[in-house]
N, C-alpha and C. Protein backbone atom coordinates (compact mmCIF):
# COMPACT_ATOMS: atom_id res chain seq x y z
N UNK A 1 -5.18 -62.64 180.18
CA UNK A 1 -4.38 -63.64 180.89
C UNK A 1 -4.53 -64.97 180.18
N UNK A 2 -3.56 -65.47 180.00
CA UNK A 2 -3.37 -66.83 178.73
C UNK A 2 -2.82 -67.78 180.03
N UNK A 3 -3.45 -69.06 179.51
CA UNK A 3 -2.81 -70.33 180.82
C UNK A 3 -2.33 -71.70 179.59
N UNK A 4 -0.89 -71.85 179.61
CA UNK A 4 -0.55 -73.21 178.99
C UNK A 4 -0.71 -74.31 179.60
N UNK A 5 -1.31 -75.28 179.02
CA UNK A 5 -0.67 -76.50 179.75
C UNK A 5 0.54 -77.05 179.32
N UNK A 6 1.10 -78.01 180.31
CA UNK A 6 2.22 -78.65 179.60
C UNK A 6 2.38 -80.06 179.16
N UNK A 7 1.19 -80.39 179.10
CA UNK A 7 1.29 -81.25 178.67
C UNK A 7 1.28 -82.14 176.81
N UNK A 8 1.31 -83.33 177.07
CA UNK A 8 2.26 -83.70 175.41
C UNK A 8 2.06 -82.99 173.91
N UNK A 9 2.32 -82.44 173.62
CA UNK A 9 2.36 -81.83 172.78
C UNK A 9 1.27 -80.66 172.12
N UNK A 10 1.09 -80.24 173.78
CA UNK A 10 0.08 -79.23 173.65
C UNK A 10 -0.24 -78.20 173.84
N UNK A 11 -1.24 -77.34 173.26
CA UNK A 11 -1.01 -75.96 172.86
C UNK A 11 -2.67 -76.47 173.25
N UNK A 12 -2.80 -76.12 174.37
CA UNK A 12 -4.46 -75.99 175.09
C UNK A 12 -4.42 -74.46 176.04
N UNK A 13 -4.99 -73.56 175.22
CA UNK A 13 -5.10 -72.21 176.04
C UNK A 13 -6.79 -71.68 176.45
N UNK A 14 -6.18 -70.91 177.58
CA UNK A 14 -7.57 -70.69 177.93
C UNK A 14 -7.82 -68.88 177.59
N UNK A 15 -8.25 -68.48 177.05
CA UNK A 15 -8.25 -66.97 176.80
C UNK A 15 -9.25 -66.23 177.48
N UNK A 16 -8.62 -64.76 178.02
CA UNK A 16 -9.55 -63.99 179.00
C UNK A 16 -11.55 -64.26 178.62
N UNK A 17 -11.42 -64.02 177.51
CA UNK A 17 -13.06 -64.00 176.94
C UNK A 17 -13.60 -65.71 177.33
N UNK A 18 -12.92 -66.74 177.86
CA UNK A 18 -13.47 -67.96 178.02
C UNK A 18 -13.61 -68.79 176.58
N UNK A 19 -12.52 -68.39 175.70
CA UNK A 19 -12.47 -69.44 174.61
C UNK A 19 -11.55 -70.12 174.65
N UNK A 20 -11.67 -71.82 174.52
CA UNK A 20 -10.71 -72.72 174.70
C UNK A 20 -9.77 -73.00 173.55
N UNK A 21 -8.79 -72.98 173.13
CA UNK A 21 -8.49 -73.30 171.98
C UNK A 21 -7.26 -74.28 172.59
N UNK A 22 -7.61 -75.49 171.25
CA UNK A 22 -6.80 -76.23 171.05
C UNK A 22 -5.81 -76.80 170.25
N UNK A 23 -4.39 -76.88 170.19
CA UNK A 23 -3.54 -77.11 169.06
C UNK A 23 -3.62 -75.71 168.35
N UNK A 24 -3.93 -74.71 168.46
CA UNK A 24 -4.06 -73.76 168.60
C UNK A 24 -4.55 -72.95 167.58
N UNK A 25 -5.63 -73.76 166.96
CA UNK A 25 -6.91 -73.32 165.72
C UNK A 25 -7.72 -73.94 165.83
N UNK A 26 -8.07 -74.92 166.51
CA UNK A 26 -9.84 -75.60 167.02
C UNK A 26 -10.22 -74.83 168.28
N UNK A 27 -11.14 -74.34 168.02
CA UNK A 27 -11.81 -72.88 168.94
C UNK A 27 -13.38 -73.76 169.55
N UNK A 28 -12.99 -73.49 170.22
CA UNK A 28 -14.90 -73.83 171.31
C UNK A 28 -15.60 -72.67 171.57
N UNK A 29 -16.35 -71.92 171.37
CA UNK A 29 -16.83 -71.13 171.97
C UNK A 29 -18.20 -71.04 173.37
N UNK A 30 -17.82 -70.81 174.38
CA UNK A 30 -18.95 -71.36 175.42
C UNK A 30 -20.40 -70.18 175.06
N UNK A 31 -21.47 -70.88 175.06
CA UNK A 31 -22.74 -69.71 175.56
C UNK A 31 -22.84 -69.02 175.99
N UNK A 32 -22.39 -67.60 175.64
CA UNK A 32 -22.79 -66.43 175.89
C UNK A 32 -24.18 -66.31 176.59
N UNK A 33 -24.34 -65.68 178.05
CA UNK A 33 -25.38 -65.10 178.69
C UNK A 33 -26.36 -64.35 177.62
N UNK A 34 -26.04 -63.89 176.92
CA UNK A 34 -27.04 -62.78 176.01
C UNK A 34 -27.65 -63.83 175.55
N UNK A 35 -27.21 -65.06 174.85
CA UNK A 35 -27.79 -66.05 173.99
C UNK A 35 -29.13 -66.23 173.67
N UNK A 36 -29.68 -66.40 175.28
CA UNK A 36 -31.17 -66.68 175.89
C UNK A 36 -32.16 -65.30 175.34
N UNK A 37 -31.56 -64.18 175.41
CA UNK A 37 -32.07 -63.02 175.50
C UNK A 37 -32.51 -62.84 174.02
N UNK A 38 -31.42 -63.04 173.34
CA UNK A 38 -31.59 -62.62 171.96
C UNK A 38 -32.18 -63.70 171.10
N UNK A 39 -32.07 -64.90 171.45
CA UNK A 39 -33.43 -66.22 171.26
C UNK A 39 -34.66 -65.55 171.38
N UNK A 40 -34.81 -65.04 172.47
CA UNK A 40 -36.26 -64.79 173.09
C UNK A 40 -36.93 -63.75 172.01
N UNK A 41 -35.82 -62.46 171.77
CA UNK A 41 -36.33 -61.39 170.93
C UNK A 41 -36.67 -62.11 169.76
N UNK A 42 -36.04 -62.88 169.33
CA UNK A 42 -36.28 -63.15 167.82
C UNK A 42 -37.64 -64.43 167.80
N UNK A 43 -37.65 -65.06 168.75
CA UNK A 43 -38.77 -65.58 169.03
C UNK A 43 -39.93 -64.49 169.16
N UNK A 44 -40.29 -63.04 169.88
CA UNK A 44 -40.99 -62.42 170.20
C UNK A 44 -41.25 -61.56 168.31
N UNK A 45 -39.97 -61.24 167.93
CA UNK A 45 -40.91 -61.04 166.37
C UNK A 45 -41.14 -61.61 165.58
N UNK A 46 -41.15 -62.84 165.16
CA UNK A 46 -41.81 -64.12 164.79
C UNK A 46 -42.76 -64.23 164.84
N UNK A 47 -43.52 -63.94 166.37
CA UNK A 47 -44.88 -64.00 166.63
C UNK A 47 -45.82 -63.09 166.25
N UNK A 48 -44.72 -61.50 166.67
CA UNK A 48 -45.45 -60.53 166.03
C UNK A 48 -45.60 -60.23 164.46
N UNK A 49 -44.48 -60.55 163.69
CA UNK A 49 -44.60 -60.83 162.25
C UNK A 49 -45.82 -61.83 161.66
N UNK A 50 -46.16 -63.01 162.45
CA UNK A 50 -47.10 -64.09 162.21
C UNK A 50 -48.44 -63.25 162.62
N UNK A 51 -48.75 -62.90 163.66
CA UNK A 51 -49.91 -62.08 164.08
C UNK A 51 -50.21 -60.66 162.82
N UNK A 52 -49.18 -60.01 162.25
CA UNK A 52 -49.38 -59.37 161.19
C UNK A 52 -50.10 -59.91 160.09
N UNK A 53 -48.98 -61.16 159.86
CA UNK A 53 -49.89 -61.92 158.48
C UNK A 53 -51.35 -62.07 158.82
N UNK A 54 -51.51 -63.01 159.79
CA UNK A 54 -53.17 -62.97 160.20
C UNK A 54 -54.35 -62.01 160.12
N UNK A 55 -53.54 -60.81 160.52
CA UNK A 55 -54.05 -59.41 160.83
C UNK A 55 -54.64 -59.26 158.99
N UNK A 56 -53.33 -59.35 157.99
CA UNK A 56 -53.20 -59.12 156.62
C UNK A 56 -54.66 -59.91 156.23
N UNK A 57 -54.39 -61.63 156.47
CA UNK A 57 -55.41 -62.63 155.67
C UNK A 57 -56.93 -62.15 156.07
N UNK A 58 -57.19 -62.09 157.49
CA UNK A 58 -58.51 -61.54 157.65
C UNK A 58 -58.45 -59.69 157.21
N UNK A 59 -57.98 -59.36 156.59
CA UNK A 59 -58.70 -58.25 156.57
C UNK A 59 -59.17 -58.70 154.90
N UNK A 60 -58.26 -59.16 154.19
CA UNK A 60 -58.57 -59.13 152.99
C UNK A 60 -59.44 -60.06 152.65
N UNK A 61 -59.53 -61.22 153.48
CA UNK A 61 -61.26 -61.46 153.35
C UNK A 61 -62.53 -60.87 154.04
N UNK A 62 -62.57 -60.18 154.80
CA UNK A 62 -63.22 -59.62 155.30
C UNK A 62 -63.86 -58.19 154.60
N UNK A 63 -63.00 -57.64 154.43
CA UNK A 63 -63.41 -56.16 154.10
C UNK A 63 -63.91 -56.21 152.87
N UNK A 64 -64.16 -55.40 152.28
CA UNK A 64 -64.89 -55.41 151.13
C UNK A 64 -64.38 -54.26 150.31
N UNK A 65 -63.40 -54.41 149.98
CA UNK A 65 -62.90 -53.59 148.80
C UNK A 65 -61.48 -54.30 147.97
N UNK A 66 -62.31 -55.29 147.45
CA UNK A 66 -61.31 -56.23 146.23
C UNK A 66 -61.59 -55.58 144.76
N UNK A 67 -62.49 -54.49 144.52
CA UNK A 67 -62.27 -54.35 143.14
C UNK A 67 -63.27 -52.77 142.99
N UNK A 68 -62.87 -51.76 142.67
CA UNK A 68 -63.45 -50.40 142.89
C UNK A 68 -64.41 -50.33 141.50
N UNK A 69 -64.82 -49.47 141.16
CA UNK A 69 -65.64 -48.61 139.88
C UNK A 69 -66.16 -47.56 140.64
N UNK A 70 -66.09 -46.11 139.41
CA UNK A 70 -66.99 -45.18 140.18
C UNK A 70 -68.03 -45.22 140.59
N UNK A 71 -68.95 -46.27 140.35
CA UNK A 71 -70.75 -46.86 140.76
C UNK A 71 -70.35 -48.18 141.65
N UNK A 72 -69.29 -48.75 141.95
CA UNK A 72 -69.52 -49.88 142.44
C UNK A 72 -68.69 -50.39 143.70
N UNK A 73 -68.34 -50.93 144.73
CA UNK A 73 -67.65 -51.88 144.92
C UNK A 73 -67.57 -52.78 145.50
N UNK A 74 -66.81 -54.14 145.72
CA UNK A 74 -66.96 -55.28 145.78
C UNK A 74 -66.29 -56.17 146.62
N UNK A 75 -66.41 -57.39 147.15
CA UNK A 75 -65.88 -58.17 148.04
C UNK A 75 -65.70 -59.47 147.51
N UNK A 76 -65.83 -60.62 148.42
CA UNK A 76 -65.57 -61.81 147.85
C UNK A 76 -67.11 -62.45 148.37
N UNK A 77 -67.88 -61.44 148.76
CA UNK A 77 -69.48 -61.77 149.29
C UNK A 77 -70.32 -61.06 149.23
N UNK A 78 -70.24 -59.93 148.44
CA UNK A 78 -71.51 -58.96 147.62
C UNK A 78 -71.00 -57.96 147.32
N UNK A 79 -71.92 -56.91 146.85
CA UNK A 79 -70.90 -55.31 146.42
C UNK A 79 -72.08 -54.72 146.62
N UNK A 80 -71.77 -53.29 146.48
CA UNK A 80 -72.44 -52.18 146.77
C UNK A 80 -72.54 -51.23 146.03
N UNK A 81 -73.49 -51.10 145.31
CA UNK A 81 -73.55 -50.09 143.88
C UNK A 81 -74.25 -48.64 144.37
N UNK A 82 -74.12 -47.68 143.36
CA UNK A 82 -74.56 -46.40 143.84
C UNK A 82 -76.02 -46.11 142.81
N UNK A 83 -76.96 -45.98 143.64
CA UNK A 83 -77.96 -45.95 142.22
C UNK A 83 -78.21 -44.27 142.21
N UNK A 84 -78.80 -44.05 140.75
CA UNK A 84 -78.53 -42.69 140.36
C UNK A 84 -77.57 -41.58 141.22
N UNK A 85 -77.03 -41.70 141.11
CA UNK A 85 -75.40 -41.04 141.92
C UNK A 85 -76.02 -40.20 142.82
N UNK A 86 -76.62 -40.54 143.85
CA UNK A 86 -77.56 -39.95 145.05
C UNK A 86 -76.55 -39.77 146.44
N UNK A 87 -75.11 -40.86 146.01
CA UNK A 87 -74.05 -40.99 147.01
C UNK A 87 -74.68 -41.46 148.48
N UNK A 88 -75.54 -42.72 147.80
CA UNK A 88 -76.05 -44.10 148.65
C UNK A 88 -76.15 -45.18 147.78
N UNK A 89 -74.85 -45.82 149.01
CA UNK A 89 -74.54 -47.20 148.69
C UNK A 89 -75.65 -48.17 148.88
N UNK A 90 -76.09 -48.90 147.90
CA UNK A 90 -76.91 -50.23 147.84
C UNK A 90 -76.15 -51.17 148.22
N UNK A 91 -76.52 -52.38 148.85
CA UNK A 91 -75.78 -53.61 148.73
C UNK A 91 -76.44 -54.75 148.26
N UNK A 92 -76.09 -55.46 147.60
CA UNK A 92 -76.30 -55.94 146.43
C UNK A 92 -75.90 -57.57 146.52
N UNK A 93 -76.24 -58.79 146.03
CA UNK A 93 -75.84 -60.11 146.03
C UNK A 93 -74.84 -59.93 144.89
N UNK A 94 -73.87 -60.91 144.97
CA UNK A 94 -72.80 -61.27 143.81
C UNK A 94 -73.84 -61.16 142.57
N UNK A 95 -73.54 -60.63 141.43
CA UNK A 95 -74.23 -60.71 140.07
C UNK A 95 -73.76 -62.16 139.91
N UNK A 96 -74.98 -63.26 139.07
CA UNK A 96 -75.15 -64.41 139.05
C UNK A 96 -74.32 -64.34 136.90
N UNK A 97 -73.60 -63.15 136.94
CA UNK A 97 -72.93 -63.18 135.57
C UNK A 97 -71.16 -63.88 135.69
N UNK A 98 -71.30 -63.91 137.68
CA UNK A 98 -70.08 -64.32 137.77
C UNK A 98 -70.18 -65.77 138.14
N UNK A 99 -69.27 -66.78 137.93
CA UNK A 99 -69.65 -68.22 138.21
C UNK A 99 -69.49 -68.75 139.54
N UNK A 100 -70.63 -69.10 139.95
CA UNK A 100 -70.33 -69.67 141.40
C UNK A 100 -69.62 -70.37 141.83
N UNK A 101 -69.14 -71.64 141.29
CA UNK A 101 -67.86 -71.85 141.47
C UNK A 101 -66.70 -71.73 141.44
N UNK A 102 -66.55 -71.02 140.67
CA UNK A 102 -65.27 -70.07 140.84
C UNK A 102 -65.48 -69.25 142.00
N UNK A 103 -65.93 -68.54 142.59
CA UNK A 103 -66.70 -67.81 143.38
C UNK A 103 -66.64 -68.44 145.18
N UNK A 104 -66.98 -69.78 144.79
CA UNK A 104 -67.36 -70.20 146.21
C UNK A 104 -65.26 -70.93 146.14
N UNK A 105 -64.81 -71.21 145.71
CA UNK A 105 -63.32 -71.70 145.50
C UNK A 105 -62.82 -70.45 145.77
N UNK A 106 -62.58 -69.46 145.65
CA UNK A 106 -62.30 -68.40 146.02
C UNK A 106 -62.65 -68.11 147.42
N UNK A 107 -63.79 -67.90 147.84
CA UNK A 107 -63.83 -67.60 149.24
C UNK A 107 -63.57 -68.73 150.33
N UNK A 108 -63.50 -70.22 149.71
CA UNK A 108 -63.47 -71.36 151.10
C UNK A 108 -61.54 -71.05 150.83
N UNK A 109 -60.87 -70.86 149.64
CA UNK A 109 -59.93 -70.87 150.01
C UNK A 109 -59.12 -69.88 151.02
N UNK A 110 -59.84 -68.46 150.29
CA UNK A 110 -59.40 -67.43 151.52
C UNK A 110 -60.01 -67.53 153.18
N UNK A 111 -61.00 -68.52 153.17
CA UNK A 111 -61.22 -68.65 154.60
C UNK A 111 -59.74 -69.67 155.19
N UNK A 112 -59.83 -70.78 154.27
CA UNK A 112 -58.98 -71.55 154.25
C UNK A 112 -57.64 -71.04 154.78
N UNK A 113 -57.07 -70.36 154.19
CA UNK A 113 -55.70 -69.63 154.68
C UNK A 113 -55.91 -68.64 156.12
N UNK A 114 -56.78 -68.04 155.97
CA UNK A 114 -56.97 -67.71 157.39
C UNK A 114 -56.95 -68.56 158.25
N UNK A 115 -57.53 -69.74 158.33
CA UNK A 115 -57.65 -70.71 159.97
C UNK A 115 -56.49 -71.50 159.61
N UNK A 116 -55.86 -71.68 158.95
CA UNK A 116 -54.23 -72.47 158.72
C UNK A 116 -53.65 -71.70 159.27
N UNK A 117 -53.26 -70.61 159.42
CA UNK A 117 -52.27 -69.06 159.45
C UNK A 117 -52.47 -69.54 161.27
N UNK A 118 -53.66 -69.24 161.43
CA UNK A 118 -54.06 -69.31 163.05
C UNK A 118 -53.79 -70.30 163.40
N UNK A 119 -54.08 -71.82 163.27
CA UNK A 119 -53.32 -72.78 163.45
C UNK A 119 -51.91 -73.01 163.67
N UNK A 120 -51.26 -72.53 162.75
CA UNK A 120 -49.75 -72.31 162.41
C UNK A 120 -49.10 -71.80 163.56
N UNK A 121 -50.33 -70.76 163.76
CA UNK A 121 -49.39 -70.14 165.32
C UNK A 121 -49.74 -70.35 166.40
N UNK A 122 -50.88 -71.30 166.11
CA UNK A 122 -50.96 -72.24 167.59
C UNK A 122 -49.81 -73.30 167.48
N UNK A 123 -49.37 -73.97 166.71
CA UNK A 123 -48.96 -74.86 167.32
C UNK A 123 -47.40 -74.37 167.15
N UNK A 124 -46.72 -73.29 166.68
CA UNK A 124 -45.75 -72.46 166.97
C UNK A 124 -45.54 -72.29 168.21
N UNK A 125 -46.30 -72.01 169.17
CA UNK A 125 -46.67 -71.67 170.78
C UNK A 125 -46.73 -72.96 171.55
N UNK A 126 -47.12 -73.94 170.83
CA UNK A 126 -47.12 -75.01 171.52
C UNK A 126 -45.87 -75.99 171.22
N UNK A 127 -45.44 -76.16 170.44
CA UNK A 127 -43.94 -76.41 170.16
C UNK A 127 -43.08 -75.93 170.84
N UNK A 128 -43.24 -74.56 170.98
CA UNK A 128 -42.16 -73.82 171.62
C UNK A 128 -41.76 -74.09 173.37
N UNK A 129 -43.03 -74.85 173.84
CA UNK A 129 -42.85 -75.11 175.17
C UNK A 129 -43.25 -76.70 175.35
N UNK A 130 -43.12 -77.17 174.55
CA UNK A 130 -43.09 -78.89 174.28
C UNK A 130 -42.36 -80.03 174.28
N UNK A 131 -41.21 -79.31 173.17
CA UNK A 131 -40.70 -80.10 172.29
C UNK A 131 -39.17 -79.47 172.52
N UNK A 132 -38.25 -80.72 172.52
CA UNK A 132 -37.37 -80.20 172.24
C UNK A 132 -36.60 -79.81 171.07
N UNK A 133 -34.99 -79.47 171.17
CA UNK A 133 -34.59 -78.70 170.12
C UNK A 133 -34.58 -79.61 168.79
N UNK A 134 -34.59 -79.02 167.53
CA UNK A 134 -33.90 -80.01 166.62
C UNK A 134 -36.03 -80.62 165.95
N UNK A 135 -36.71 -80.79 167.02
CA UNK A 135 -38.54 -81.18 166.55
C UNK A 135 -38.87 -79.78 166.87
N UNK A 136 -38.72 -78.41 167.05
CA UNK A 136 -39.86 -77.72 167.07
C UNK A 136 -39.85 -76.94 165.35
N UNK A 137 -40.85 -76.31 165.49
CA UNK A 137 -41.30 -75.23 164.47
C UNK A 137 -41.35 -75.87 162.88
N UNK A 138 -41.28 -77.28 162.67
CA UNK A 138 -41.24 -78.09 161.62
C UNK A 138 -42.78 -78.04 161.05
N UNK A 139 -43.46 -78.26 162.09
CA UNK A 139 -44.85 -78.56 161.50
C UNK A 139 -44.96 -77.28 161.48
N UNK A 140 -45.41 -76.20 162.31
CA UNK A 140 -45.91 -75.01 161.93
C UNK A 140 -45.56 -74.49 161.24
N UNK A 141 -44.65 -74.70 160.13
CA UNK A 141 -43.62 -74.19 159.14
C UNK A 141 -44.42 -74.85 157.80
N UNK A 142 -44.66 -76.05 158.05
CA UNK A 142 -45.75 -76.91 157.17
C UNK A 142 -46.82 -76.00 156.42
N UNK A 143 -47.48 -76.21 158.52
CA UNK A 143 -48.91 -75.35 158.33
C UNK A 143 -49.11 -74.23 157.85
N UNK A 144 -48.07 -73.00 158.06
CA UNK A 144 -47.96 -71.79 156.99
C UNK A 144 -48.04 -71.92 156.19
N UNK A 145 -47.33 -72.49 155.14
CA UNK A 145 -46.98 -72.81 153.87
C UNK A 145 -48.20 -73.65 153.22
N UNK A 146 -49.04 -74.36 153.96
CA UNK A 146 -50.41 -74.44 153.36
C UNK A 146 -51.15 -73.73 153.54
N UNK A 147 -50.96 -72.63 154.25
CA UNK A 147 -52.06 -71.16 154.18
C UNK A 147 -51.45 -70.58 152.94
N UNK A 148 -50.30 -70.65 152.75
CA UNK A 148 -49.81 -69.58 151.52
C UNK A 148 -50.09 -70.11 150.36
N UNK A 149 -50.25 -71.60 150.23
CA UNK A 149 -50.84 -71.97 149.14
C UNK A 149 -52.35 -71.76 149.43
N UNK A 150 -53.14 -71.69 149.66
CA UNK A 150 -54.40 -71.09 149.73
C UNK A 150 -54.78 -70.22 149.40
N UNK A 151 -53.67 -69.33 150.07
CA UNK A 151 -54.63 -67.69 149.61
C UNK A 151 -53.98 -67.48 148.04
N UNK A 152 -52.85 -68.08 147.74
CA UNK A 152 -52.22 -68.14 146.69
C UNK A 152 -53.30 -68.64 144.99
N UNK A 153 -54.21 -69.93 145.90
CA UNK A 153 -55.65 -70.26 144.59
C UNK A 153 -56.57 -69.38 144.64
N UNK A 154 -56.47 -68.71 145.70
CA UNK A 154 -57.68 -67.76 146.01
C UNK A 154 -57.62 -66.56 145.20
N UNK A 155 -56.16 -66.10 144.89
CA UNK A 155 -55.41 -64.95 144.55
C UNK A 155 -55.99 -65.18 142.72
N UNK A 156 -55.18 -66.56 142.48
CA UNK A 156 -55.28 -66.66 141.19
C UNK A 156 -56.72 -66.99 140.13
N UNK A 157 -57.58 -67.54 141.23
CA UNK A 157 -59.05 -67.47 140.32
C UNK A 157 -59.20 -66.31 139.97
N UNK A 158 -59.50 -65.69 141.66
CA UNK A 158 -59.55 -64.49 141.09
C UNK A 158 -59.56 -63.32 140.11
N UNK A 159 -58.10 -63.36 139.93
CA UNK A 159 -57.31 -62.53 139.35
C UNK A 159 -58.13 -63.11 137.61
N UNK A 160 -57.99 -64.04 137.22
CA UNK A 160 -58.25 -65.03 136.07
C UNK A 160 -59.10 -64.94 135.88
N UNK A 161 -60.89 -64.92 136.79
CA UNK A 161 -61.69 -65.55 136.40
C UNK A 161 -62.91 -64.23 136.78
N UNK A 162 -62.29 -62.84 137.38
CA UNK A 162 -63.44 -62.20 137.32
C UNK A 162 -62.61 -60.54 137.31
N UNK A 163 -63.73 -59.62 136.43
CA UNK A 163 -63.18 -58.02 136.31
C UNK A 163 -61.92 -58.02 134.78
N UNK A 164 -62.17 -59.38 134.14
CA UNK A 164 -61.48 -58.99 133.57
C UNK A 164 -61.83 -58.13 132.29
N UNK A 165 -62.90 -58.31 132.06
CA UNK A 165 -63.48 -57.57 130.82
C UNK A 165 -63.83 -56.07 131.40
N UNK A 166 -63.86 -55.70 132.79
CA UNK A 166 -64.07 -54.78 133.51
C UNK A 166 -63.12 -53.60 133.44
N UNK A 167 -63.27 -52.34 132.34
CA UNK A 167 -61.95 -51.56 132.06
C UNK A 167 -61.91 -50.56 132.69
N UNK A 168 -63.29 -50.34 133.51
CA UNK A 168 -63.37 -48.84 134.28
C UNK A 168 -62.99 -49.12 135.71
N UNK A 169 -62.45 -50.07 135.75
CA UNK A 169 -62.28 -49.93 137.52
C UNK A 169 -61.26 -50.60 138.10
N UNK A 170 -60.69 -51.22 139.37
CA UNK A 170 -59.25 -51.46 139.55
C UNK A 170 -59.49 -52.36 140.66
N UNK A 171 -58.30 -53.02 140.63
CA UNK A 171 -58.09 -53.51 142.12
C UNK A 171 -57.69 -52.63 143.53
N UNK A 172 -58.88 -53.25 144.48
CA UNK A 172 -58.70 -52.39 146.02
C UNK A 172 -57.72 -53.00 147.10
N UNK A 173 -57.37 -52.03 148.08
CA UNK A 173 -56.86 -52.44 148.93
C UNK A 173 -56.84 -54.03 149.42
N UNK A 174 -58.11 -54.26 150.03
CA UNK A 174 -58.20 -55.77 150.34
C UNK A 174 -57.87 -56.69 149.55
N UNK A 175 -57.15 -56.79 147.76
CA UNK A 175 -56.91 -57.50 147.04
C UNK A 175 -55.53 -56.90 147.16
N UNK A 176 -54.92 -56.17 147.11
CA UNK A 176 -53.36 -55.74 147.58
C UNK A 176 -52.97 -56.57 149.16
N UNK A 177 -53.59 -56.41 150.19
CA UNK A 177 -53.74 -56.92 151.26
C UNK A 177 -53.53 -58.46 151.39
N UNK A 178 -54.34 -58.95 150.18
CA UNK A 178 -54.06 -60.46 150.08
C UNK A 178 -52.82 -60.93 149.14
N UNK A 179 -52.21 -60.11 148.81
CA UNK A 179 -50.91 -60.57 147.97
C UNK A 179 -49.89 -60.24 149.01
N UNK A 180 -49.87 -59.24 149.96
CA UNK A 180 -49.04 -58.80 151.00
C UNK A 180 -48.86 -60.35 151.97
N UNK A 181 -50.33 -60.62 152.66
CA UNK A 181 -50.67 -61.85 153.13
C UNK A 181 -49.93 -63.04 152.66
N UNK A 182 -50.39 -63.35 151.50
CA UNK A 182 -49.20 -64.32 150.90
C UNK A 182 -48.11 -64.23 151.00
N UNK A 183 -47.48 -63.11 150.36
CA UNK A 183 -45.83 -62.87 150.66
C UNK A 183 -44.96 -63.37 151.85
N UNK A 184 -46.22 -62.71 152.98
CA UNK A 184 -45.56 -63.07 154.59
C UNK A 184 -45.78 -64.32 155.00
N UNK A 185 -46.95 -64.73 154.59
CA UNK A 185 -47.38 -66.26 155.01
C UNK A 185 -45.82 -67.20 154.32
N UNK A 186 -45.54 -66.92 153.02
CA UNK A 186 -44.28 -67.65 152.41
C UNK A 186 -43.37 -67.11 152.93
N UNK A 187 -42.98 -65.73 153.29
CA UNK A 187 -42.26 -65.85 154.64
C UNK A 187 -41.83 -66.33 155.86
N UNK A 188 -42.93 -66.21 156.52
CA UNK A 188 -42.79 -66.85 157.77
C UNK A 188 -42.72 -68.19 157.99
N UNK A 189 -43.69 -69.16 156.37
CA UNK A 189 -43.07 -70.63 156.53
C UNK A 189 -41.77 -70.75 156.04
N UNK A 190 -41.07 -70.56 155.29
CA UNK A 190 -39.74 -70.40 154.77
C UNK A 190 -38.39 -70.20 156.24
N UNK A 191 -39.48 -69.23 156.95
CA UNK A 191 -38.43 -69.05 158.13
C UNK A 191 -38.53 -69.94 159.28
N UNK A 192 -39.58 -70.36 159.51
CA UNK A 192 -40.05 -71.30 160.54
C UNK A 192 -39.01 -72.83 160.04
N UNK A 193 -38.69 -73.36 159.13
CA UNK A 193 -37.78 -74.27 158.59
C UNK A 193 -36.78 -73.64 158.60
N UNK A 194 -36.62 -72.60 158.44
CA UNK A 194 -34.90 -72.38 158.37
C UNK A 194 -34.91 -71.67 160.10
N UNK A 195 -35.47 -71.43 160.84
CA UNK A 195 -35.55 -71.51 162.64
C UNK A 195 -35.01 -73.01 162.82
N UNK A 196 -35.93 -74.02 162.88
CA UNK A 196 -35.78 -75.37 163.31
C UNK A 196 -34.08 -75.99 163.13
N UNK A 197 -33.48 -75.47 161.93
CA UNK A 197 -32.21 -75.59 161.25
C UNK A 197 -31.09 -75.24 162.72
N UNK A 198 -31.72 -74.23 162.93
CA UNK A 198 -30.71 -72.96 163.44
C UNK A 198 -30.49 -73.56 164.75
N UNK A 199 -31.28 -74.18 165.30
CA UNK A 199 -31.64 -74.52 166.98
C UNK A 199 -31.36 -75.87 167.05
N UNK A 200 -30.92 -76.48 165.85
CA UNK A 200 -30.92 -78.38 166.44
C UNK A 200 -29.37 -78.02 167.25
């Protein structure tokens, strides 16, 4: 059902679906009921995507398998060697052949990105019921993105500064884990700015 007006020189219709059009190619479209709903979902995996990354950053500092050998393996806070292949693990202090500063830069940064990440999604949560449209998710979009540079120096000493003369053995899970981590962390800040975009 279409309604004209008649007035001056106008072509103002109202169309069954509730779109106004005027002169009869400038279109309004009103807020769809679903709107709220489908905000909410995409708000709800956001959080759960962010809680992943977190999940990602602490495991890969945590766990202890950044670098394998058949006698050995290792963390970013000791390793565990096998003495005479008895198939019992020793645990062992960092060998003092690796440099402690490099070493301790490596682990404050991967702590580092962990409590940014968590941050990030505190104040994601707290934005979200704060602030209005157009100011939220700016800073926590920040705060990601300085976790991803973190685990990002953490990644690269690493990688640079130890196992490299090391030909019998490989990188473990928890060092895969932390490149995954990164990825999403530059994810989710990347998206958290392009959210804020979407909603002014």
């Amino acid at each position: 059902m279409q309604q004209k007006s008649a007035g001056g020189g106008g072509a103002k219709q109202r169309t069954r679906c509730g779109e106004v059009r005027i002169l009869g190619w400038i279109s309004f479209h009103p807020v769809s009921p679903s709107h709220p709903l489908n905000m909410l979902k995409a708000l709800a995996g956001i959080c759960l995507l962010h809680l992943t990354t977190i999940f990602f950053l602490f495991w890969a500092t945590i766990d202890d398998a950044w670098w394998f050998s058949r006698t050995l393996y290792t963390d970013l806070w000791g390793r565990w060697v096998m003495e005479n292949n008895d198939d019992v693990w020793v645990y062992m202090d960092i060998p003092t052949s690796y440099r402690k500063d490099y070493l301790q830069a490596v682990q404050a940064f991967a702590v580092l990105s962990c409590l940014f990440a968590v941050f990030s999604l505190c104040v994601f949560i707290f934005q979200l019921f704060t602030l209005g449209k157009g100011k939220r998710f700016t800073f926590s979009g920040v705060v990601q993105l300085i976790s991803c540079f973190c685990i990002m120096v953490a990644l690269s000493v690493y990688t640079d500064h130890f196992h490299r003369g090391e030909k019998d053995g490989w990188y473990g899970w928890s060092y895969i884990m932390a490149w995954l981590g990164w990825l999403l962390t530059l994810f989710t800040g990347i998206m958290y700015i392009v959210l804020r975009k979407r909603v002014e």
